[in-house]
C-alpha atoms as a PDB file:
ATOM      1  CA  UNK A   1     -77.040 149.050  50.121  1.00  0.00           C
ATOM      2  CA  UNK A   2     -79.877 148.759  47.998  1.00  0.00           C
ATOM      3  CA  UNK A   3     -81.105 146.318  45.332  1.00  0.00           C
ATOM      4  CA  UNK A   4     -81.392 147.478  42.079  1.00  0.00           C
ATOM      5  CA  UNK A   5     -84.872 146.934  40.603  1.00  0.00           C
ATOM      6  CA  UNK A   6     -83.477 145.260  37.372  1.00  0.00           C
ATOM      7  CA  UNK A   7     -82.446 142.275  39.627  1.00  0.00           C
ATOM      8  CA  UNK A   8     -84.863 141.916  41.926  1.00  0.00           C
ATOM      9  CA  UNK A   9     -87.944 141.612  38.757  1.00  0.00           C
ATOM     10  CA  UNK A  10     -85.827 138.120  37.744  1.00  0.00           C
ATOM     11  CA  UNK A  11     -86.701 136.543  40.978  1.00  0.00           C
ATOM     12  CA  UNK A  12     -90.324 135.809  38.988  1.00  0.00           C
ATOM     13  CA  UNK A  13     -87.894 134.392  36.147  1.00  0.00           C
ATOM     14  CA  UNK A  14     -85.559 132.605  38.455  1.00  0.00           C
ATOM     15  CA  UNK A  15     -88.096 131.193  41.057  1.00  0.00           C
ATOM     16  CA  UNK A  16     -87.679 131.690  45.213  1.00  0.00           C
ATOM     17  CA  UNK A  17     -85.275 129.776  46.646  1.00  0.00           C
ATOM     18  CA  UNK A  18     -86.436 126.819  47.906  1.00  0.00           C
ATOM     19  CA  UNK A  19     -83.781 125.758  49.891  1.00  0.00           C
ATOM     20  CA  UNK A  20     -82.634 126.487  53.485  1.00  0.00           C
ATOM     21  CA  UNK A  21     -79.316 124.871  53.687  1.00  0.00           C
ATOM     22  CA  UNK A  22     -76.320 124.294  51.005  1.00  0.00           C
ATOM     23  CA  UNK A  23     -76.541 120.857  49.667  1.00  0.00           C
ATOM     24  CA  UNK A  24     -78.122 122.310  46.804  1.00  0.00           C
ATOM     25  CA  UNK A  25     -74.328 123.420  45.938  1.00  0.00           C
ATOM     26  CA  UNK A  26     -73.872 119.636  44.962  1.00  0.00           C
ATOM     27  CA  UNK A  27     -74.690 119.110  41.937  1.00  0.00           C
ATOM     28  CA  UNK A  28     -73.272 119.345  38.284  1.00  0.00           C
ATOM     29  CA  UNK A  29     -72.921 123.036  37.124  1.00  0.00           C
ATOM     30  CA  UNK A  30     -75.122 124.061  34.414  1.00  0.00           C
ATOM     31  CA  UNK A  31     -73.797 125.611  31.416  1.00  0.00           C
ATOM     32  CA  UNK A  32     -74.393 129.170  32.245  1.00  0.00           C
ATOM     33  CA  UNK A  33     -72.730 128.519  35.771  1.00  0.00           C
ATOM     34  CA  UNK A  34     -69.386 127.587  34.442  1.00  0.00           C
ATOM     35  CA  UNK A  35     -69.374 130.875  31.802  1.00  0.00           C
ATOM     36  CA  UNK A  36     -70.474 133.095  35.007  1.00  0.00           C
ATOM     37  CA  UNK A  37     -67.208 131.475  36.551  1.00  0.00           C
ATOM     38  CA  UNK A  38     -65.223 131.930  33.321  1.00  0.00           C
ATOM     39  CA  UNK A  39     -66.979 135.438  33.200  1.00  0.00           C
ATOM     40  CA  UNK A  40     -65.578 136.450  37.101  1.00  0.00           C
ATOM     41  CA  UNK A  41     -62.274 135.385  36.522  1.00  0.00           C
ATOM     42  CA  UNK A  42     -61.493 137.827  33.352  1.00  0.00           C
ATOM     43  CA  UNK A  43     -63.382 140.456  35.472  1.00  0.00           C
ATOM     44  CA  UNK A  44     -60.584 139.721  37.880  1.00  0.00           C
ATOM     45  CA  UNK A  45     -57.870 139.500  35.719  1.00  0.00           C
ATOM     46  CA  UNK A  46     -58.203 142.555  33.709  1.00  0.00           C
ATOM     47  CA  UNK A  47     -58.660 144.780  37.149  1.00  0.00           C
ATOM     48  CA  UNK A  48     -62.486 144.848  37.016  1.00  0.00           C
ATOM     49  CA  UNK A  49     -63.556 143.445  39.539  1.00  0.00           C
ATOM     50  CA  UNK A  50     -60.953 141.230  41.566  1.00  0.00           C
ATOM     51  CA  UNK A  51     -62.507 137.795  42.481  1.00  0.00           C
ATOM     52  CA  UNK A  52     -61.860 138.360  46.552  1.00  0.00           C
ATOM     53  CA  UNK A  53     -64.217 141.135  46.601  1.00  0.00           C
ATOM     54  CA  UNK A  54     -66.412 139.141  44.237  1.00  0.00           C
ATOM     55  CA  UNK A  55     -66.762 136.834  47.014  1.00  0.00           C
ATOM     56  CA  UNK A  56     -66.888 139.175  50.196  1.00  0.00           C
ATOM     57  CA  UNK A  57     -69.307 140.731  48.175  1.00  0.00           C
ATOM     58  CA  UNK A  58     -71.311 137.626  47.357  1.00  0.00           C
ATOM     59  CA  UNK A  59     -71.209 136.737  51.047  1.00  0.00           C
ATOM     60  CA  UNK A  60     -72.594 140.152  51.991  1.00  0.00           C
ATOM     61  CA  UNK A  61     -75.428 140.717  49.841  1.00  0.00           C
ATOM     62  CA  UNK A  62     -75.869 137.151  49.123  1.00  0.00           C
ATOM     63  CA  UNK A  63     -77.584 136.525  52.500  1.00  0.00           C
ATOM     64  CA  UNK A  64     -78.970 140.130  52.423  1.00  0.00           C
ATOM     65  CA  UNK A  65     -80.140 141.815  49.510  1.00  0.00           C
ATOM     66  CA  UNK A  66     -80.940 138.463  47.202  1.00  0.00           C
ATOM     67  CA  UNK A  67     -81.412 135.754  49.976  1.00  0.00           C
ATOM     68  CA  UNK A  68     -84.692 134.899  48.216  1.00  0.00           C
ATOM     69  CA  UNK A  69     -82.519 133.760  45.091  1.00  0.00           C
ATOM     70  CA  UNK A  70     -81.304 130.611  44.577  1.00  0.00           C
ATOM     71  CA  UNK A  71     -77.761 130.050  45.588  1.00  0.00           C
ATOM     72  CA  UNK A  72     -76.812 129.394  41.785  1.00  0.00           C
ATOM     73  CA  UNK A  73     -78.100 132.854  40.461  1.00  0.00           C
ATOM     74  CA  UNK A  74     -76.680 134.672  43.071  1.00  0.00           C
ATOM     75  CA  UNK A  75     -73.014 135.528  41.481  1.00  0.00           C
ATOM     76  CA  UNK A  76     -74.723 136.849  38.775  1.00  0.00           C
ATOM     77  CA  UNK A  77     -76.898 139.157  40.620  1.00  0.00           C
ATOM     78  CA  UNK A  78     -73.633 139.665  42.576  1.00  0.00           C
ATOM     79  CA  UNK A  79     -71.500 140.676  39.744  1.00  0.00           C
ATOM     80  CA  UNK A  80     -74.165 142.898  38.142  1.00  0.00           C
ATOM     81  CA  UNK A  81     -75.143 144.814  41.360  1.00  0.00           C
ATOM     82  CA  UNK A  82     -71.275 145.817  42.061  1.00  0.00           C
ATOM     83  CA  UNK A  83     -70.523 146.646  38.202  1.00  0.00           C
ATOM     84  CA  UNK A  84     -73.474 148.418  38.256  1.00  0.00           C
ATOM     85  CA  UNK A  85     -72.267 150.142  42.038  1.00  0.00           C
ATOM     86  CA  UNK A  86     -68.962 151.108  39.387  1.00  0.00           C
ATOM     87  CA  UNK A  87     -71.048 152.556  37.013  1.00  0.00           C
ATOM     88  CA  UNK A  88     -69.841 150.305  34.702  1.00  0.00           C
ATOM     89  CA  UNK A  89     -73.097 150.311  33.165  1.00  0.00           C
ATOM     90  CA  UNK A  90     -76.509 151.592  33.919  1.00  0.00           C
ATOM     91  CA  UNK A  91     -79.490 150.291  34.983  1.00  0.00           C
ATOM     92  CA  UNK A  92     -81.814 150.621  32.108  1.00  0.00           C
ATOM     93  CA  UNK A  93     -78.843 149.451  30.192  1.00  0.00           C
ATOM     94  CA  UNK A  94     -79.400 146.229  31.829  1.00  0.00           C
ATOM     95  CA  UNK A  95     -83.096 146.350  31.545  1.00  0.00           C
ATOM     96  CA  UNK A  96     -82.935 146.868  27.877  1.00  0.00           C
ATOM     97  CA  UNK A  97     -80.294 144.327  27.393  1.00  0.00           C
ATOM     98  CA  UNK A  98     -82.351 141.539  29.184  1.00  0.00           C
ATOM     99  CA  UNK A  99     -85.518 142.277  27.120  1.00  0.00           C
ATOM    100  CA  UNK A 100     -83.427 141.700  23.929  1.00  0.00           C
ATOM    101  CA  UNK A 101     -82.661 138.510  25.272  1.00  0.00           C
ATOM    102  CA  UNK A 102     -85.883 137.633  26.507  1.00  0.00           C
ATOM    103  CA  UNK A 103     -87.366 138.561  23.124  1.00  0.00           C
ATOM    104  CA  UNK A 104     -84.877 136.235  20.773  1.00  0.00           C
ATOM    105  CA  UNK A 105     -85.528 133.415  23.245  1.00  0.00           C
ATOM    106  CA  UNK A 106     -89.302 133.810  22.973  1.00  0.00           C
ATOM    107  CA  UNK A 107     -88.847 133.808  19.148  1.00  0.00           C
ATOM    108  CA  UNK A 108     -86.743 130.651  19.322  1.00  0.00           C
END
């Protein structure tokens, strides 16, 4: 499996991880962390993407593909690697999404 480009250019966003064990796992999840759960669990209940292969997934290319991510960011990565694996969207969908967002938060 390869990564997809798209995710691996936020690692300068996100930062390396920094960590070499799991406490970092205790702690209070941040805002965005709680909507990626929210996020995974209508993927799962509409048939998307079913929250067992989220996490075998997660597992897999967790410690493969994005070890050099924080352990937060990975679901996200996760999630957007596999519905992009669907072709549930494209690639430089993604990429032009994220510069939108990048641009109204610069503006803010």
């Amino acid at each position: 499996m390869n990564a997809y480009p798209v995710l691996m250019d936020t690692l300068a966003d996100i930062g390396e991880r920094g960590d070499i064990s799991l406490p970092c796992l205790d702690h209070e999840p941040a805002v965005w962390e709680s909507r990626m759960q929210v996020t995974c669990e209508c993927l799962s209940a509409s048939g998307v993407l079913d929250n067992l292969e989220r996490r075998q997934a997660e597992d897999r290319l967790g410690e493969s593909l994005y070890a050099r991510f924080p352990v937060q960011a990975r679901s996200a990565l996760v999630v957007a690697h596999t519905l992009m694996d669907r072709h549930v969207f494209a690639e430089e969908e993604l990429r032009r999404k994220m510069e939108q967002v990048r641009a109204r938060l610069t503006e803010e």
